[in-house]
Protein backbone atom coordinates (compact mmCIF):
# COMPACT_ATOMS: atom_id res chain seq x y z
CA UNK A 1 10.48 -4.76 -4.15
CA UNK A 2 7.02 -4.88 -2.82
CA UNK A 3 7.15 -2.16 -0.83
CA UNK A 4 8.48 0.42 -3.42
CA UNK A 5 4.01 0.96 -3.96
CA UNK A 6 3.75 1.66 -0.69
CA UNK A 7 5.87 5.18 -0.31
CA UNK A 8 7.82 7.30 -2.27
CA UNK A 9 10.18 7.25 0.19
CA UNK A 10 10.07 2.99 -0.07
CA UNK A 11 10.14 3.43 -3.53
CA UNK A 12 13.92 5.57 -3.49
CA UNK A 13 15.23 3.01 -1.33
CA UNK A 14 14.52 0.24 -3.62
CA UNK A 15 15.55 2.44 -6.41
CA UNK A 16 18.76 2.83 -4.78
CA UNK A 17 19.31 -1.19 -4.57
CA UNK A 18 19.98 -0.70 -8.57
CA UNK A 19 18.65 -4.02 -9.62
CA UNK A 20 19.05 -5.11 -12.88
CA UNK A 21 16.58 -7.34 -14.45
CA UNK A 22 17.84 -9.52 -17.84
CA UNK A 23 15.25 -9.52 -19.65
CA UNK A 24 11.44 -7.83 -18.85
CA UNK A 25 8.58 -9.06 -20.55
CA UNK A 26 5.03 -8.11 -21.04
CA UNK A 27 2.31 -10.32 -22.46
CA UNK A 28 -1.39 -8.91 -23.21
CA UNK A 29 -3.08 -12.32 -23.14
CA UNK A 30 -6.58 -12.64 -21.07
CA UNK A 31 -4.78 -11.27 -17.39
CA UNK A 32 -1.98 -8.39 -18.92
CA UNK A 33 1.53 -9.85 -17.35
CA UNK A 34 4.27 -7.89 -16.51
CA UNK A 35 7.41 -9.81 -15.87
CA UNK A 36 10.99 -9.45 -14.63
CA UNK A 37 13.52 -11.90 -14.95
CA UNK A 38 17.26 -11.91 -13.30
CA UNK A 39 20.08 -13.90 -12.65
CA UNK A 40 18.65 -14.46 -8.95
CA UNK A 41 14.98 -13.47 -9.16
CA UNK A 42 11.96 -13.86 -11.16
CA UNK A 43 9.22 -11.60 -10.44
CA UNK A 44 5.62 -11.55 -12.14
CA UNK A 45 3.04 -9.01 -11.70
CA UNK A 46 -0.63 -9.92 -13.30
CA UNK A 47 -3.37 -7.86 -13.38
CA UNK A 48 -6.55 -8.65 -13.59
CA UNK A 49 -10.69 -7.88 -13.34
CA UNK A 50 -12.91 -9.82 -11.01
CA UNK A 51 -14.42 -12.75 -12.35
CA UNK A 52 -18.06 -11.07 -12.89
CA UNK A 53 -16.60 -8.65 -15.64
CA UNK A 54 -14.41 -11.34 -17.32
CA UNK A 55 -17.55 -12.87 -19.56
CA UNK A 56 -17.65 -9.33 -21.11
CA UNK A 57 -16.09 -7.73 -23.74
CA UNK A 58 -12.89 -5.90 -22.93
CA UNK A 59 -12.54 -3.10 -25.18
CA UNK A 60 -9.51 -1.62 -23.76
CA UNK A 61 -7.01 -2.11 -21.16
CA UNK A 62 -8.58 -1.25 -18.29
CA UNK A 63 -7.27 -0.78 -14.50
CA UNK A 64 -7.22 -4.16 -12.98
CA UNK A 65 -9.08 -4.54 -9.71
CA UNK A 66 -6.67 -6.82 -8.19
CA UNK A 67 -2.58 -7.32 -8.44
CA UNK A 68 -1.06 -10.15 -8.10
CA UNK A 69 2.47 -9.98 -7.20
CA UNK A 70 4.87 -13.63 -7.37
CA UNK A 71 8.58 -13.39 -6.82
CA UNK A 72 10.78 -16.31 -6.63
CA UNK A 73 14.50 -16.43 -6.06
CA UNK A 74 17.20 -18.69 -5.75
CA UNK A 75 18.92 -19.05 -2.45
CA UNK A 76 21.56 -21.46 -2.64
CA UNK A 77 20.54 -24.68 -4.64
CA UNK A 78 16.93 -24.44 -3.85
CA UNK A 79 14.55 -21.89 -4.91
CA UNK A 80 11.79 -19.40 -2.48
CA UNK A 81 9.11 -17.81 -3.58
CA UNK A 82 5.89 -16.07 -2.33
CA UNK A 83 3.01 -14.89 -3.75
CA UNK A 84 1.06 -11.40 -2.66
CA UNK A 85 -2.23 -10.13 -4.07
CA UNK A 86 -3.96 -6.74 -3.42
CA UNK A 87 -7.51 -5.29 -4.40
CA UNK A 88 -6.09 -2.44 -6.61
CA UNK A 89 -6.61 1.63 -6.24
CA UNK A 90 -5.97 3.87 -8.26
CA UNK A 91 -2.76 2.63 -10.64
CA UNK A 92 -3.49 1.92 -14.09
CA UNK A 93 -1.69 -1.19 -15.99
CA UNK A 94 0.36 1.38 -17.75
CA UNK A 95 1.02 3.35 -13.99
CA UNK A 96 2.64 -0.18 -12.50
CA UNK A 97 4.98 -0.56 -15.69
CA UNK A 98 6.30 2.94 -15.61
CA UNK A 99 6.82 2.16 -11.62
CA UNK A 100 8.58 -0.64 -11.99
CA UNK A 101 10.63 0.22 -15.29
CA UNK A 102 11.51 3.33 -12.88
CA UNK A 103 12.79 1.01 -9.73
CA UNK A 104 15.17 -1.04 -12.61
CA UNK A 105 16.22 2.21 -14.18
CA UNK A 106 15.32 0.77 -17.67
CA UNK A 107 12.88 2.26 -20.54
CA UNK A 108 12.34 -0.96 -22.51
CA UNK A 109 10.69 -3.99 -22.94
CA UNK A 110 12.72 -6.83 -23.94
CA UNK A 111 9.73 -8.79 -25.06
CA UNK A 112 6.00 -8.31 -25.89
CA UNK A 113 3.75 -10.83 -26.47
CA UNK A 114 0.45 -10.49 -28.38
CA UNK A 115 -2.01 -13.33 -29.55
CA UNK A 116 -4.86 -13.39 -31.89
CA UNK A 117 -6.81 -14.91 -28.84
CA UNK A 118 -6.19 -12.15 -26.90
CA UNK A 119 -8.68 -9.91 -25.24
CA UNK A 120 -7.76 -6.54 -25.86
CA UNK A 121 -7.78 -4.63 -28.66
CA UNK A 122 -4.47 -3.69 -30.79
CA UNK A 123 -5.04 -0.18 -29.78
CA UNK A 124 -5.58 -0.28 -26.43
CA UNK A 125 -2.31 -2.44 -26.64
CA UNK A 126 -0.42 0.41 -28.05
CA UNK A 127 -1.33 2.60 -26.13
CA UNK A 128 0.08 0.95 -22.91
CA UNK A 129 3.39 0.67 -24.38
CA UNK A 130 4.21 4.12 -26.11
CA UNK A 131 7.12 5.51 -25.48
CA UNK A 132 8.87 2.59 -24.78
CA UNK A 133 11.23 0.79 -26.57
CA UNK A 134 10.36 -2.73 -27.74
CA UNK A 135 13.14 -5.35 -28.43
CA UNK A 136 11.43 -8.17 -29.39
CA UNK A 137 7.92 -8.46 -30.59
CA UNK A 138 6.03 -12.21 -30.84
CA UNK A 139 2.75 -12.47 -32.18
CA UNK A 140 0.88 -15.54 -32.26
CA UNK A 141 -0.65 -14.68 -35.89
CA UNK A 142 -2.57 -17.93 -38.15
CA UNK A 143 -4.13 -15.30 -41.09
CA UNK A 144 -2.05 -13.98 -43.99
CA UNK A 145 1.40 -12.24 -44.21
CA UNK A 146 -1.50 -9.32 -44.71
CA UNK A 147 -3.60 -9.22 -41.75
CA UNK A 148 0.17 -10.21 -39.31
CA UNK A 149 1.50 -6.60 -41.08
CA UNK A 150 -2.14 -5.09 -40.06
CA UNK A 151 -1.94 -6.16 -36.74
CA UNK A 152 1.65 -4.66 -36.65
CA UNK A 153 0.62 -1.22 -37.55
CA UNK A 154 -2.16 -1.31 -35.09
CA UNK A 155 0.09 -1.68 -32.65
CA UNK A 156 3.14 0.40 -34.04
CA UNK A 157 1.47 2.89 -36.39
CA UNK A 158 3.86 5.48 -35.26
CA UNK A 159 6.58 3.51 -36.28
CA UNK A 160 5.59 1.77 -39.53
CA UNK A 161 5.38 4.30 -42.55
């Protein structure tokens, strides 16, 4: 799986594997997390900013400066995993999930998670995931029915008229 960033040509072999993730998840708290779950393999990509820009103000999501790749998987009754991290280049947040959404031949996200807490704005938020389908939204929301429907068309004005 890792090496499907490496190549293009890595990428269509991994591609070809046709895995097929249950349920993929992305959550925009403090580190944006892009997860992958299956029947035999969990893996979590997090992407993040060194620690001298984290006291600042994040006004949109930005492309992380290191990746943080963690796959575990069950192999018989006990379970492996491994844990890979890379100073990032070029990809954008939004570049990874389009790569990876590729690799499982799937355009949605089965869940998004968004908290009041969190550290990017709505619209940067919506931004990363237009044009993809969302299945399930949670939102950790402790204001009004009023601002919870705000913060809903922030993130899906396209979608909420």
């Amino acid at each position: 799986m890792l090496l499907s960033v490496v190549s293009m040509r890595a990428k269509k072999i991994v591609c070809s594997l046709n895995f097929d993730p249950r349920k993929i998840s992305l959550d925009t708290c403090a580190s944006c997390k892009l997860e992958f779950r299956s029947y035999s393999f969990y893996i979590s990509l997090s992407f993040e900013k060194f620690e001298e820009d984290a006291e600042r103000e994040i006004v949109e999501i930005e492309r992380p400066e290191r990746v943080e790749f963690y796959v575990a998987r069950l192999v018989g009754n006990r379970i492996e995993s491994e844990k890979y991290q890379w100073e990032n280049g070029t990809f954008e947040v939004r570049d990874y999930i389009d790569h990876f959404m590729e690799i499982f031949h799937n355009d949605c996200i089965d869940e998004l998670t968004v908290k009041r807490e969190d550290a990017y704005p709505l619209e940067s938020i919506q931004q990363l995931i237009n044009g993809l389908e969302i299945r399930e939204l949670e939102i950790y929301e402790r204001n009004s029915e009023d601002d919870l429907m705000n913060r809903l068309k922030k993130i899906f004005f396209f979608r909420l008229s």
